[in-house]
PDB file of N, CA and C in Angstrom:
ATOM      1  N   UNK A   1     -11.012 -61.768  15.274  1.00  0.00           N
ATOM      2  CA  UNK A   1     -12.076 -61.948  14.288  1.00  0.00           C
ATOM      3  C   UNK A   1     -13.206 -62.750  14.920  1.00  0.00           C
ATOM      4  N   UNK A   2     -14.797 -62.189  14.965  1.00  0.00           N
ATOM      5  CA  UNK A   2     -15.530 -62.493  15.594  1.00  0.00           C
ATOM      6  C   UNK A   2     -16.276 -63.705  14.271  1.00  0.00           C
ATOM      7  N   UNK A   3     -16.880 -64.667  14.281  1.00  0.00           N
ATOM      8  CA  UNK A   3     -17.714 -65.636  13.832  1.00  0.00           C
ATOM      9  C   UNK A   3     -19.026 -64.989  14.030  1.00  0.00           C
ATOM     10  N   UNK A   4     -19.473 -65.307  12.690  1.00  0.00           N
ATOM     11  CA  UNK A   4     -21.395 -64.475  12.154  1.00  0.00           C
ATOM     12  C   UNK A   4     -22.227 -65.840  12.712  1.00  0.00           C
ATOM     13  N   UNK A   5     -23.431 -65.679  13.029  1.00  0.00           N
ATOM     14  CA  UNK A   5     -23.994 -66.895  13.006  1.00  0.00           C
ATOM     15  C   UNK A   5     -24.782 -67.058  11.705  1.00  0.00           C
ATOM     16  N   UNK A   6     -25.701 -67.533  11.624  1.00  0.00           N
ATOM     17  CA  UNK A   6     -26.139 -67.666  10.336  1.00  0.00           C
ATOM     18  C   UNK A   6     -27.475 -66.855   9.908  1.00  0.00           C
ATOM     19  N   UNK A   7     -28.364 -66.461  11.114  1.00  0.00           N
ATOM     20  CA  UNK A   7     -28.839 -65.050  10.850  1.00  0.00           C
ATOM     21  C   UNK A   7     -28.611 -63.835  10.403  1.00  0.00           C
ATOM     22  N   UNK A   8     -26.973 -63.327  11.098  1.00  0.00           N
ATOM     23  CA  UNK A   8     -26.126 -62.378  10.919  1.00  0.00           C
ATOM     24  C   UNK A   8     -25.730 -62.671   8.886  1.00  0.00           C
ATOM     25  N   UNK A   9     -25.183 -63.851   8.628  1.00  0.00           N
ATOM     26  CA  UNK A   9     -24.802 -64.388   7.413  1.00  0.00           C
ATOM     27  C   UNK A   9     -26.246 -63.829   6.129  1.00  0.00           C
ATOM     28  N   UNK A  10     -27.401 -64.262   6.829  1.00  0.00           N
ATOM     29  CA  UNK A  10     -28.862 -64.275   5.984  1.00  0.00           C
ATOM     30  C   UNK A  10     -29.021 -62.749   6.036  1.00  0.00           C
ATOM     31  N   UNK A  11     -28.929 -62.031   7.200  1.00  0.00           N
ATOM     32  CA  UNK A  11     -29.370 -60.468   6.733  1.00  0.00           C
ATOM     33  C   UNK A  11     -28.558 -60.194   5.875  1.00  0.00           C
ATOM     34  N   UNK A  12     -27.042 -60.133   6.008  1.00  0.00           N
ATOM     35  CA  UNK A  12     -25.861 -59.201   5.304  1.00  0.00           C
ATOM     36  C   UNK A  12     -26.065 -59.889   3.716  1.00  0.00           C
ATOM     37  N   UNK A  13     -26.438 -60.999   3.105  1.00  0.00           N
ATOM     38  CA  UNK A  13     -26.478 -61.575   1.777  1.00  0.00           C
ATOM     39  C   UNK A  13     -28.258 -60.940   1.543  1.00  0.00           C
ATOM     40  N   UNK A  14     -29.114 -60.680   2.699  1.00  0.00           N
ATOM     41  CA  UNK A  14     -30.533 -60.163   1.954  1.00  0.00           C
ATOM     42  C   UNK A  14     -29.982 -58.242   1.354  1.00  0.00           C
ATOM     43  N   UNK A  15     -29.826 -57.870   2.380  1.00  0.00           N
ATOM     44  CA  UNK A  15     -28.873 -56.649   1.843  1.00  0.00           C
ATOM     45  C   UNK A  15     -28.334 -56.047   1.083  1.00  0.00           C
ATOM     46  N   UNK A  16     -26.940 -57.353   0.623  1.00  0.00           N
ATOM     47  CA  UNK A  16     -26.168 -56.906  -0.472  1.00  0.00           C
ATOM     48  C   UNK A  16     -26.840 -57.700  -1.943  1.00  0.00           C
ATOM     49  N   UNK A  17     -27.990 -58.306  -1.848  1.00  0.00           N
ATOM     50  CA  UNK A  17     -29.181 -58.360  -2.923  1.00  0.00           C
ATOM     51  C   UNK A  17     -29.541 -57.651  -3.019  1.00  0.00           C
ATOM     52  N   UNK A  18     -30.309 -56.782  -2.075  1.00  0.00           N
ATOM     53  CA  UNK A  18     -31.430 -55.597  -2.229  1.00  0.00           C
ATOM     54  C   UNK A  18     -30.082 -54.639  -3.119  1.00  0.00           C
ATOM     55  N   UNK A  19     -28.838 -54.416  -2.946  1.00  0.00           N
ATOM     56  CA  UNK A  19     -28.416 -53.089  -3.472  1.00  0.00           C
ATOM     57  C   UNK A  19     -27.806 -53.855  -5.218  1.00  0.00           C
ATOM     58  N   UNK A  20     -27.824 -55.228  -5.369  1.00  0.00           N
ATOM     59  CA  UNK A  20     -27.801 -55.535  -7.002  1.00  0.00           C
ATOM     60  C   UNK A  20     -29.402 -55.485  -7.728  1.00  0.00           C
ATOM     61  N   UNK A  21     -30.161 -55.378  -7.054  1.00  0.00           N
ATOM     62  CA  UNK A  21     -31.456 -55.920  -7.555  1.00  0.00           C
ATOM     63  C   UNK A  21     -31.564 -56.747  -7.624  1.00  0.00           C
ATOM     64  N   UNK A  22     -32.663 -56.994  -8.993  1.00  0.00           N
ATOM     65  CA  UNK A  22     -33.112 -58.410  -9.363  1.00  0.00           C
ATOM     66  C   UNK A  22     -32.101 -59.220 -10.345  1.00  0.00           C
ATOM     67  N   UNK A  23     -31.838 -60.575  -9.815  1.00  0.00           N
ATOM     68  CA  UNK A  23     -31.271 -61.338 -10.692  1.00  0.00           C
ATOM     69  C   UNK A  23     -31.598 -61.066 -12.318  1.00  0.00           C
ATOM     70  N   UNK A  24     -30.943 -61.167 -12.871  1.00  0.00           N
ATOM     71  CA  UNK A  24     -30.786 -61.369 -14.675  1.00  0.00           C
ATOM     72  C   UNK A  24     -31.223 -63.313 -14.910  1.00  0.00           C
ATOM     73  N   UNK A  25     -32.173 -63.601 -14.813  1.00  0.00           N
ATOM     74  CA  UNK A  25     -32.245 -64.923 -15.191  1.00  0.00           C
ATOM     75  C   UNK A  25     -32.831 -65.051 -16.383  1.00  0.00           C
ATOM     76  N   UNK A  26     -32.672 -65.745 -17.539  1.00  0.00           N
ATOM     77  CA  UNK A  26     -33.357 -66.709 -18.947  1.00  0.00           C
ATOM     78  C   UNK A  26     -33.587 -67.769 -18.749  1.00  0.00           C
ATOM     79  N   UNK A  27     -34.344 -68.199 -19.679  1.00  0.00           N
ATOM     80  CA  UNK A  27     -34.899 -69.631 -19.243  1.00  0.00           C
ATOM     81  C   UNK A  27     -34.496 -70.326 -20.805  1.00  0.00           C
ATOM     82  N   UNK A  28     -34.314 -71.696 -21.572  1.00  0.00           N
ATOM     83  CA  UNK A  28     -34.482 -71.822 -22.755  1.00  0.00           C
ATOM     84  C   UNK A  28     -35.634 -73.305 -22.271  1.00  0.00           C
ATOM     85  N   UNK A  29     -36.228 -73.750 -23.289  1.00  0.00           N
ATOM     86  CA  UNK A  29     -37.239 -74.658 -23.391  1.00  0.00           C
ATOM     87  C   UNK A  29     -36.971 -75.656 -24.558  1.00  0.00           C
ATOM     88  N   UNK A  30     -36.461 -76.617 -23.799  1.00  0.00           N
ATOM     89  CA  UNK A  30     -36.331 -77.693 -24.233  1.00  0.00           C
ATOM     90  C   UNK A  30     -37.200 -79.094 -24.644  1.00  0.00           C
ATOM     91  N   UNK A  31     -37.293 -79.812 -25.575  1.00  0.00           N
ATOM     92  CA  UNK A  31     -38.812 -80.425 -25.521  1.00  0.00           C
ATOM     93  C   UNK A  31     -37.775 -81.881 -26.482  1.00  0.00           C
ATOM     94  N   UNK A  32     -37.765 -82.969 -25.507  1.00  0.00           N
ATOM     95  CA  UNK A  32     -36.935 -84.217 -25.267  1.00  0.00           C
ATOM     96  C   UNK A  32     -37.793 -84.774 -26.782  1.00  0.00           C
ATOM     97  N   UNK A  33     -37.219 -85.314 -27.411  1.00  0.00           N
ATOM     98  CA  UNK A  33     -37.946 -85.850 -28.499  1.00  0.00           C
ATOM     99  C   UNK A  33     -38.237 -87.400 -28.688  1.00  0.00           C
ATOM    100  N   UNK A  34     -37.810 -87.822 -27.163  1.00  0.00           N
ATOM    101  CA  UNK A  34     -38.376 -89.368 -27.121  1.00  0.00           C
ATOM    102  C   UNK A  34     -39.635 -89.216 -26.646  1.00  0.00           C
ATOM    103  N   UNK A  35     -39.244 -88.810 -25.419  1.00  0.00           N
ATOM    104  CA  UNK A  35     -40.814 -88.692 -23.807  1.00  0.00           C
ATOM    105  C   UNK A  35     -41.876 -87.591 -24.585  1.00  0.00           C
ATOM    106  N   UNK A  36     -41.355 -86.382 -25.201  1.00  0.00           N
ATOM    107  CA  UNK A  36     -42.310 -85.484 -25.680  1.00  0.00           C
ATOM    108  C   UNK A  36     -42.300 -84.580 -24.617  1.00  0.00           C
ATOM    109  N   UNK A  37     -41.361 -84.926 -23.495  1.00  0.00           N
ATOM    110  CA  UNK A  37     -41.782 -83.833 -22.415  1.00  0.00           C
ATOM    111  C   UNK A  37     -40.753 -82.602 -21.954  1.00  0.00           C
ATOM    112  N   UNK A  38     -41.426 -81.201 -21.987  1.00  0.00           N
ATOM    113  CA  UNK A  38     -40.854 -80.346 -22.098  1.00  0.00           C
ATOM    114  C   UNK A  38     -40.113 -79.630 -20.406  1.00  0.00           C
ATOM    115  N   UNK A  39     -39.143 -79.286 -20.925  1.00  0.00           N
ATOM    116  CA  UNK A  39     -37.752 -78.601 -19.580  1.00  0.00           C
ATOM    117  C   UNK A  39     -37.613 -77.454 -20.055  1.00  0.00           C
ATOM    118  N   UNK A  40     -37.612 -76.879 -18.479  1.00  0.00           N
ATOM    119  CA  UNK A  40     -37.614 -75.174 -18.917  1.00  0.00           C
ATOM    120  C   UNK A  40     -36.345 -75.095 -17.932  1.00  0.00           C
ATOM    121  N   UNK A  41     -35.202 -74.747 -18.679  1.00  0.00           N
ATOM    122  CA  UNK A  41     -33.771 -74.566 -17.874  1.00  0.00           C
ATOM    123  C   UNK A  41     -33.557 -73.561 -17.567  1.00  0.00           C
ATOM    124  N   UNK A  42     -33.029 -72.820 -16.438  1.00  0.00           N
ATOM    125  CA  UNK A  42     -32.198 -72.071 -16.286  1.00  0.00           C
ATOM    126  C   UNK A  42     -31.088 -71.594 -16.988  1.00  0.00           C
ATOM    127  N   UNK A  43     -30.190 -70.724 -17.476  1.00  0.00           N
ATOM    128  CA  UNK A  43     -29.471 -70.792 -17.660  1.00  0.00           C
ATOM    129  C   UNK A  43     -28.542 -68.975 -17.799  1.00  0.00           C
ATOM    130  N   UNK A  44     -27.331 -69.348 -17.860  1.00  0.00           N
ATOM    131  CA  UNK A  44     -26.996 -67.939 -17.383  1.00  0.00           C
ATOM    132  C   UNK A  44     -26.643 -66.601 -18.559  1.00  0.00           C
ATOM    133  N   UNK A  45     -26.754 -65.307 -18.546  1.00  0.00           N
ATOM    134  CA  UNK A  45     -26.802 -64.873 -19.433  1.00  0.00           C
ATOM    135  C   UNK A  45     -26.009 -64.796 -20.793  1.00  0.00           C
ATOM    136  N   UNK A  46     -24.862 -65.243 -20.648  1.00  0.00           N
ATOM    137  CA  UNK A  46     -23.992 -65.151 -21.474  1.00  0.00           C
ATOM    138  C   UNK A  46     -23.757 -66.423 -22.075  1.00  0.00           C
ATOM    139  N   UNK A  47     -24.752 -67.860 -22.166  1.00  0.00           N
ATOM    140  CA  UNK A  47     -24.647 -68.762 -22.597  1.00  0.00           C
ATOM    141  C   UNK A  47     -25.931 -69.022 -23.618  1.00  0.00           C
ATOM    142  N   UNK A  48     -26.826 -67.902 -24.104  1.00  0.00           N
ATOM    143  CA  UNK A  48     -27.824 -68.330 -24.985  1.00  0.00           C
ATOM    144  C   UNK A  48     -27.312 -68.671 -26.425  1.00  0.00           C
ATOM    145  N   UNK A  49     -26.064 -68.012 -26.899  1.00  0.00           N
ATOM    146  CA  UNK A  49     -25.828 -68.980 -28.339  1.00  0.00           C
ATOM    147  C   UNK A  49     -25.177 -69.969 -28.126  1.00  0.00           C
ATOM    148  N   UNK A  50     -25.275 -71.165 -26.976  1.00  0.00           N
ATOM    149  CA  UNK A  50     -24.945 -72.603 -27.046  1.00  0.00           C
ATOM    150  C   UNK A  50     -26.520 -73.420 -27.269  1.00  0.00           C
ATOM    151  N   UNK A  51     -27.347 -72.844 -27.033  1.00  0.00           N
ATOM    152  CA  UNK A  51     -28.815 -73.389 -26.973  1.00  0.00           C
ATOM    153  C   UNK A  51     -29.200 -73.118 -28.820  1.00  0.00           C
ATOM    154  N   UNK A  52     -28.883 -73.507 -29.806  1.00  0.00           N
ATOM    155  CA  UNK A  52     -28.916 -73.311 -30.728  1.00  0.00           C
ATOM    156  C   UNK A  52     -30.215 -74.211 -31.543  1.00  0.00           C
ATOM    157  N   UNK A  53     -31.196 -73.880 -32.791  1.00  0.00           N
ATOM    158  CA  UNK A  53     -32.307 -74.710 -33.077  1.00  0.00           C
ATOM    159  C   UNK A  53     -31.857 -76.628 -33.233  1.00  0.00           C
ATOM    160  N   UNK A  54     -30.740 -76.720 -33.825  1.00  0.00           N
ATOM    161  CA  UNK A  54     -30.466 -77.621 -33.735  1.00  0.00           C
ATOM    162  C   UNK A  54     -30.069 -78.958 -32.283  1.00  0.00           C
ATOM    163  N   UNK A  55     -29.619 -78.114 -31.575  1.00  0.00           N
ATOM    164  CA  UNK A  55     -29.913 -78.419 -29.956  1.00  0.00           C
ATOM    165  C   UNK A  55     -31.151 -78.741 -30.160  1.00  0.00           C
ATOM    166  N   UNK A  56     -31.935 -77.587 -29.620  1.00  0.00           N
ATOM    167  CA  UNK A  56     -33.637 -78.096 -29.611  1.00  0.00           C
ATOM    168  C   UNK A  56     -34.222 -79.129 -30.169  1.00  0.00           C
ATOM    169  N   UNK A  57     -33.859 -79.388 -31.259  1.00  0.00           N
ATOM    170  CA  UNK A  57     -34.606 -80.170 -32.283  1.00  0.00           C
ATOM    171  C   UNK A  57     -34.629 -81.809 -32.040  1.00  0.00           C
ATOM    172  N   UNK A  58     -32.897 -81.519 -31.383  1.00  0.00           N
ATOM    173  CA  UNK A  58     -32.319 -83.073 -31.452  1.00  0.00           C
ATOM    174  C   UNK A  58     -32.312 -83.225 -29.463  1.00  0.00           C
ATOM    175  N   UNK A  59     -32.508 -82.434 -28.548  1.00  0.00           N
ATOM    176  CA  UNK A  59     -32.451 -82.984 -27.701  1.00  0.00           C
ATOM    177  C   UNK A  59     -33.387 -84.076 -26.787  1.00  0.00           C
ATOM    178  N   UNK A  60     -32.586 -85.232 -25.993  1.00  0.00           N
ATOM    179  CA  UNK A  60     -32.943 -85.874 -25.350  1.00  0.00           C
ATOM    180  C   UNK A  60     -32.306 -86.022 -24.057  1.00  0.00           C
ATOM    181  N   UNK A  61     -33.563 -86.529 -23.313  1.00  0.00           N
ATOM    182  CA  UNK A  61     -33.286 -85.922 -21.908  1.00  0.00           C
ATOM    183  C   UNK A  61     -32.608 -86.950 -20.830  1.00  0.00           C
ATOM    184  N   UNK A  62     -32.010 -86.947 -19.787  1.00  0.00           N
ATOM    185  CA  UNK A  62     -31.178 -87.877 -19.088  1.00  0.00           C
ATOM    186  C   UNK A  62     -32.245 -89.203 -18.649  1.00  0.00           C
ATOM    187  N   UNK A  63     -33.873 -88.740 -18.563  1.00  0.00           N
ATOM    188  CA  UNK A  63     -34.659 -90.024 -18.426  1.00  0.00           C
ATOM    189  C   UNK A  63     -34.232 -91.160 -19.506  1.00  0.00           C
ATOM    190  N   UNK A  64     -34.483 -90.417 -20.542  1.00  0.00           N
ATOM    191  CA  UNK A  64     -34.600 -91.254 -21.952  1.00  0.00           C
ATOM    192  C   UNK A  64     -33.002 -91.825 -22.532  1.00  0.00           C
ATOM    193  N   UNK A  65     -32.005 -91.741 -21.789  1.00  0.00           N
ATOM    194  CA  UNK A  65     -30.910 -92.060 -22.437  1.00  0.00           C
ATOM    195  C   UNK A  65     -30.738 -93.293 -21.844  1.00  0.00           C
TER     196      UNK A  65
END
């Protein structure tokens, strides 16, 4: 078994991207209700009904705790 270097590693992962396409990413927007200041998260597809209005309403952010 031969060892890739890390070029070899970067083509074969640009590659087997090009044949999934484009990522599936969402974002939700969060807006801290101490600071007033708004976070735009990442997050993955199958987790948008944990981000619920009540979340939103009441969140605060790791500055402000």
């Amino acid at each position: 078994m031969t060892r890739k270097n890390s070029r070899q590693l970067r083509k074969e992962t640009k590659e087997r991207l090009k044949k999934v396409g484009r990522r599936n990413r969402q974002f939700v927007t969060l807006k801290c209700i101490k600071c007033k200041r708004e976070f735009k998260i990442r997050i993955n597809p199958g987790t948008v009904d944990l981000y619920t209005d009540k979340l939103k309403r009441n969140y605060i952010c790791l500055l402000c705790k």
